[in-house]
Protein backbone atom coordinates (compact mmCIF):
# COMPACT_ATOMS: atom_id res chain seq x y z
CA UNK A 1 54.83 42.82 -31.64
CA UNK A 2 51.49 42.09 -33.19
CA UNK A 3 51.55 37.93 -33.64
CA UNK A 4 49.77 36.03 -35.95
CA UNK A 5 46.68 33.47 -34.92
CA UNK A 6 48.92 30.40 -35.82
CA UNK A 7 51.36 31.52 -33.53
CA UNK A 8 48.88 32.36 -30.82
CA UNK A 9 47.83 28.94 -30.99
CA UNK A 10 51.33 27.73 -30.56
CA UNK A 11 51.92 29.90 -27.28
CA UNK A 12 48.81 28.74 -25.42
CA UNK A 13 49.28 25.04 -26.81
CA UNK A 14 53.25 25.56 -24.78
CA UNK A 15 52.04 27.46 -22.02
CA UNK A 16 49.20 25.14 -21.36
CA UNK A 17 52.14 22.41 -21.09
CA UNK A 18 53.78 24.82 -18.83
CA UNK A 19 50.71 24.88 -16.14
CA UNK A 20 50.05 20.87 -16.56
CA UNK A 21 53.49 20.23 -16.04
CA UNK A 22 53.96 22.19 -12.75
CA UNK A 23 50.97 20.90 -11.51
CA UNK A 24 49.19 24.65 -11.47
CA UNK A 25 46.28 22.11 -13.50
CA UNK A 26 45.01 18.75 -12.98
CA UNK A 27 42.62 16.84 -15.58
CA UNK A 28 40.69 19.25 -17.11
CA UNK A 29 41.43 22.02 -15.31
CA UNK A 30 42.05 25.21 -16.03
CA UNK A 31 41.67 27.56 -19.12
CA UNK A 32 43.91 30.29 -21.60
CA UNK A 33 42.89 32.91 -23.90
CA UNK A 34 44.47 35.06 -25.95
CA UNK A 35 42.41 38.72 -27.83
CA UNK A 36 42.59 37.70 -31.51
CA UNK A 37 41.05 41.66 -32.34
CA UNK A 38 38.51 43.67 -31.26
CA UNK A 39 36.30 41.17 -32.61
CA UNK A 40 37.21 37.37 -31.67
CA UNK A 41 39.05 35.35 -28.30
CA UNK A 42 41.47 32.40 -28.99
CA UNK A 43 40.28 29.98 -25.90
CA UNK A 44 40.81 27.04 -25.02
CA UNK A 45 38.05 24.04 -25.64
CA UNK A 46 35.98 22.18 -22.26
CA UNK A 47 36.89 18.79 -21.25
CA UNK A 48 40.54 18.71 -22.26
CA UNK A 49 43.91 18.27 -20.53
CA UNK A 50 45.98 21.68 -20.84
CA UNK A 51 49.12 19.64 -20.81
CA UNK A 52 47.87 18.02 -24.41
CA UNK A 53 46.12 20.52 -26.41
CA UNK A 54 46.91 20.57 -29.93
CA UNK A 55 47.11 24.21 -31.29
CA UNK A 56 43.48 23.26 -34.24
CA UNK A 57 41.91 22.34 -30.55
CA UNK A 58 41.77 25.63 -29.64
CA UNK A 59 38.03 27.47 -30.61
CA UNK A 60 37.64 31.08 -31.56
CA UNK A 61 35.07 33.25 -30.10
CA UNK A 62 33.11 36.39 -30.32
CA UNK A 63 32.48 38.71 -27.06
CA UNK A 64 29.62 37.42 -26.49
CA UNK A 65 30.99 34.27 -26.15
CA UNK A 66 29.13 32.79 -29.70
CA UNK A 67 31.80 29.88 -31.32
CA UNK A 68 33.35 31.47 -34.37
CA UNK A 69 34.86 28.52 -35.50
CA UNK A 70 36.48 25.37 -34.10
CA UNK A 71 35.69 21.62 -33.63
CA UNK A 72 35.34 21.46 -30.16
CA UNK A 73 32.95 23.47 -27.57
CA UNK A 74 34.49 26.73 -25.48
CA UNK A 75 35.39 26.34 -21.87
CA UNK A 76 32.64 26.72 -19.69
CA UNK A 77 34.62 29.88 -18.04
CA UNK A 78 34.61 31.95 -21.05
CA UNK A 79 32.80 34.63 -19.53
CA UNK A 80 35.00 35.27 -17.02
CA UNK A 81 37.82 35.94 -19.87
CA UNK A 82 35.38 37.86 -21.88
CA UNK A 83 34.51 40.41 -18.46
CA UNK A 84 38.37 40.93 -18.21
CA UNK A 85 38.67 41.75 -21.99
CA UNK A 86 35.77 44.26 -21.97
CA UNK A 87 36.93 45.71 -18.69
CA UNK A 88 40.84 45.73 -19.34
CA UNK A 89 41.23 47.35 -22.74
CA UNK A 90 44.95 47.09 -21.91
CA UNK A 91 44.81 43.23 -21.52
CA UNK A 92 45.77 40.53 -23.99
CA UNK A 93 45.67 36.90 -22.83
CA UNK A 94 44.47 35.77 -19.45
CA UNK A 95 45.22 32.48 -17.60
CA UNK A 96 43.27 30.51 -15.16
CA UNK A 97 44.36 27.49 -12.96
CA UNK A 98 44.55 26.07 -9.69
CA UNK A 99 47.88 26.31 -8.22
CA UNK A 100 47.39 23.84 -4.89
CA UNK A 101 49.34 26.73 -2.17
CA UNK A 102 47.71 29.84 -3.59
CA UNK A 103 44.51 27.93 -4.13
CA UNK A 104 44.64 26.75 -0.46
CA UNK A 105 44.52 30.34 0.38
CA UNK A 106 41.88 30.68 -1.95
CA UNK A 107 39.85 27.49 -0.08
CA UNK A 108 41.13 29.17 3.21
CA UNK A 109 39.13 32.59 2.48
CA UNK A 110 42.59 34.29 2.71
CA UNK A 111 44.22 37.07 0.14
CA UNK A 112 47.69 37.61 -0.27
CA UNK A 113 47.70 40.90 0.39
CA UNK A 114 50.33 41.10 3.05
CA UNK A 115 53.59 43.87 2.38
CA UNK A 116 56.33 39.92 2.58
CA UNK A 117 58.34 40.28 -0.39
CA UNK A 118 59.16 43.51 -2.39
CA UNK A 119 59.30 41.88 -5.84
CA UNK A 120 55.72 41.17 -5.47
CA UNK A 121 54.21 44.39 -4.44
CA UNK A 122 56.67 45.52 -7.38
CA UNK A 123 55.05 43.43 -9.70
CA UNK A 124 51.64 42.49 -8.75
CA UNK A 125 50.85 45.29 -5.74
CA UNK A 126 49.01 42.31 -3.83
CA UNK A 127 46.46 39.38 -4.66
CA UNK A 128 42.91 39.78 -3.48
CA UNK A 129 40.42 37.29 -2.81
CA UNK A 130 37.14 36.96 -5.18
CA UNK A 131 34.08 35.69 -3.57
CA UNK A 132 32.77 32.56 -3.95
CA UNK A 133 30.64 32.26 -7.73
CA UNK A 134 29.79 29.07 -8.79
CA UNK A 135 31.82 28.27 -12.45
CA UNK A 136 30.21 28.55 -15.05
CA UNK A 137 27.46 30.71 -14.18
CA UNK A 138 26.99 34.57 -13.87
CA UNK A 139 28.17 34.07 -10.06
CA UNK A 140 31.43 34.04 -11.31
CA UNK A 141 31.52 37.15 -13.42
CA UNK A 142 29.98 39.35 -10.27
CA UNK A 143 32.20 37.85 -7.84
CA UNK A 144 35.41 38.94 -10.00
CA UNK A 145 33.71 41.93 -11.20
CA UNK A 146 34.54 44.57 -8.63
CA UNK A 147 38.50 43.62 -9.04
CA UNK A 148 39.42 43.14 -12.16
CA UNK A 149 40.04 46.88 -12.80
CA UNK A 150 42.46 47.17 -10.36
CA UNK A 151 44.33 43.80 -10.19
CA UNK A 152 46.34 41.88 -12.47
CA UNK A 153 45.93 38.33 -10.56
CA UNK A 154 43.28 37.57 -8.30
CA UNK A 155 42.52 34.69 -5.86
CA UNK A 156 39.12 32.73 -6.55
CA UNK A 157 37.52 31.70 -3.39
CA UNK A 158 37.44 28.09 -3.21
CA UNK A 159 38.35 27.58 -6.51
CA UNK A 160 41.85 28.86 -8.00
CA UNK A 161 43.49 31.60 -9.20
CA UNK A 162 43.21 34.28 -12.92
CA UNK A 163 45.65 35.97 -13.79
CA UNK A 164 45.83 38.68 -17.00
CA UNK A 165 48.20 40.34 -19.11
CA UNK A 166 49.56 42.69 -22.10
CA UNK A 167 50.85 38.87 -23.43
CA UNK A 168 50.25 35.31 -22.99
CA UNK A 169 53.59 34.70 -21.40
CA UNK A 170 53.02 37.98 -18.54
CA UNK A 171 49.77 36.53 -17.94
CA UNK A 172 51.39 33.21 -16.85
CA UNK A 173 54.50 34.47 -15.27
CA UNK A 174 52.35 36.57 -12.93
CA UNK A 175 50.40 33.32 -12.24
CA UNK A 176 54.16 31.73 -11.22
CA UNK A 177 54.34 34.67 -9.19
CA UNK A 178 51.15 34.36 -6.77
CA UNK A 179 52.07 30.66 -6.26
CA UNK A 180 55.67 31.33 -5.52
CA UNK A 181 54.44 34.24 -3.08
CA UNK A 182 52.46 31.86 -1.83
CA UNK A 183 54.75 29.76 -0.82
CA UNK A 184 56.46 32.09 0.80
CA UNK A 185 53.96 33.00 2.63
CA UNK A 186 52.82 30.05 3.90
CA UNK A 187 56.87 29.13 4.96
CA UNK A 188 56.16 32.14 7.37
CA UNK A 189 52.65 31.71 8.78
CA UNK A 190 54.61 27.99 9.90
CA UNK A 191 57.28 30.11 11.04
CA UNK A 192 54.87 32.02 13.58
CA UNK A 193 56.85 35.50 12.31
CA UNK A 194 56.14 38.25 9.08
CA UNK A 195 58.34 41.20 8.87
CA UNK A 196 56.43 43.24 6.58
CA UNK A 197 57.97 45.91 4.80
CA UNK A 198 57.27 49.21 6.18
CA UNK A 199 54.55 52.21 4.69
CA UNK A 200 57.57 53.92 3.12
CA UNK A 201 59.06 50.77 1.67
CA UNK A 202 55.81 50.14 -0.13
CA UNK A 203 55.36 53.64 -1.07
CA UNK A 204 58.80 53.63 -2.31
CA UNK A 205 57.76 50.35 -4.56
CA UNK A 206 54.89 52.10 -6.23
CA UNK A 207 56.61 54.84 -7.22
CA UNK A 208 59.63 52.34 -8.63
CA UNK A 209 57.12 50.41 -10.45
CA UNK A 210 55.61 52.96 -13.00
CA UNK A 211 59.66 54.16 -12.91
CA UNK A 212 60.61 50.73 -14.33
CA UNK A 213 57.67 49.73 -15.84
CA UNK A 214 56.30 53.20 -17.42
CA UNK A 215 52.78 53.59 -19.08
CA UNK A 216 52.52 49.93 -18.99
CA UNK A 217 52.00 49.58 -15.16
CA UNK A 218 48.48 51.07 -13.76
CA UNK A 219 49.23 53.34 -10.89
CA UNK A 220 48.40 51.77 -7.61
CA UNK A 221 47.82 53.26 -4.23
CA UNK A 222 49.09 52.03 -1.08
CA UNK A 223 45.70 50.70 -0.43
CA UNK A 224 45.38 48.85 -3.78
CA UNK A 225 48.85 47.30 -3.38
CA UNK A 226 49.18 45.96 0.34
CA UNK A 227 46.14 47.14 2.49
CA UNK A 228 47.68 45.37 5.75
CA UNK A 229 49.51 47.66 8.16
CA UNK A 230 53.57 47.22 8.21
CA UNK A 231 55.59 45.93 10.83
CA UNK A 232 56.48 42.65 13.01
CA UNK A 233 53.32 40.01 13.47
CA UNK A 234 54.05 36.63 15.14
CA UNK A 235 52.25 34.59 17.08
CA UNK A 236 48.72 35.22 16.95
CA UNK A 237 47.82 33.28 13.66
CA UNK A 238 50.42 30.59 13.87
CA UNK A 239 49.99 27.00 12.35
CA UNK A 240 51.06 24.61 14.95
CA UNK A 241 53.21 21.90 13.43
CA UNK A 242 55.30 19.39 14.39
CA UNK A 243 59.32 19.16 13.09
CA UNK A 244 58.22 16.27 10.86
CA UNK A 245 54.93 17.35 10.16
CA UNK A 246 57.39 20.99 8.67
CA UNK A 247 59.59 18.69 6.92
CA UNK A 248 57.26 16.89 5.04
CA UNK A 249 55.49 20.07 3.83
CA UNK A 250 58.69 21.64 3.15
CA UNK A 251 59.68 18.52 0.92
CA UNK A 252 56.32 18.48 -0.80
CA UNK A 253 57.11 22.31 -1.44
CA UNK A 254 60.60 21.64 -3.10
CA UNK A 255 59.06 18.80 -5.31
CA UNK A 256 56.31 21.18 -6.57
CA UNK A 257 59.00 23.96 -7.54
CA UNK A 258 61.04 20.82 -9.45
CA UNK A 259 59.77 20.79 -12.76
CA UNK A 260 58.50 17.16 -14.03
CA UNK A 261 61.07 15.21 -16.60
């Protein structure tokens, strides 16, 4: 369904609520866009709280990133919306935040690429990590460059996490989806133990997910969706906690997941 400008105001005006108020943003963090045409972006403006946008805050843009019209200035990060847009014909909104537990993976230099939970290679194949570009500058566009073909959510080293998608509200559940797998993941790097799903269960995935999602969902190879090996790992990169030191991130987990009043 083809929506109107107003109403693509109105859906990154909510879903910018939606980030701010699960703490995937802080102060001005973060950005949203949304493909207007083949001509002009719906962004979001620099220097604003995503949790109190006001849908005539919002500034349209060309693909070169020139202001079309608006009353504030375009976030800084445009370009990094504009390279998925030109690259991803099949892409209409994008979201960027920081989620703090994917992020932390980000900061760590660590994907999320491992074969832990099957409704994530169903959905996202796996989350790579970005180099490190500096935002705002062309480092940015040539660190995400070489991915954004292949991926539909992508780690930012030491700095967050973009997500894309064929609406506004895909783009940000799959950003809800690399924090939650996140999360997960981190519960079992505590743990000391990942089963990972074997080479058959992930072929076996792949093949389910252009079954259930059709000429929507790029065809992935194993490679693309979960490059580590399957199989038992414990041990060797385990994070040595103590019981309260587990209980207090496990409670600071559960608060994150409770949405705010």
């Amino acid at each position: 369904m083809i929506k109107t400008e107003d109403e693509l105001r109105k859906e990154i005006v909510e879903t910018g609520r939606w980030i701010h108020r699960l703490g995937f943003v802080a102060a001005y963090d973060g950005n949203l866009s949304a493909r207007l045409d083949n001509h002009r972006i719906l962004s979001t403006p620099t220097t604003i709280s995503k949790g109190m946008m006001a849908p005539d805050d919002l500034v349209v843009v060309d693909y070169e990133g020139k202001k079309i019209s608006g009353r504030r200035n375009v976030t800084s990060e445009i370009a990094m919306h504009l390279l998925i847009y030109r690259r991803r014909p099949d892409v209409q909104a994008v979201v960027h935040a920081h989620p703090p537990t994917a992020t932390g993976y980000a900061a760590a230099g660590l994907s999320l690429n491992k074969a832990l939970v099957s409704e994530v290679v169903l959905s996202l194949g796996c989350i790579p990590l970005a180099s490190y570009g500096t935002p705002g500058t062309p480092e940015l566009t040539e660190a995400l460059a070489p991915l954004v073909n292949s991926y539909d959510a992508i780690l930012m080293a030491n700095h967050g996490v973009v997500t894309c998608g064929a609406d506004l509200m895909q783009a940000y559940f799959r950003m809800e989806t690399v924090e939650h797998f996140a999360k997960i993941s981190l519960v079992t790097e505590l743990l000391g133990r990942q089963v990972l799903l074997s080479e058959d269960d992930v072929d076996k995935l792949l093949v389910a997910r252009q079954k259930y999602f059709g000429s929507g969902a790029r065809a992935l190879s194993r490679s693309e969706s979960c490059p580590v090996a399957a199989g038992v790992q414990e041990g060797s990169e385990r994070i040595h906690v103590t019981a309260n030191e587990l209980a207090a991130m496990v409670s600071d987990v559960v608060r994150q997941i409770k949405p705010k009043g």
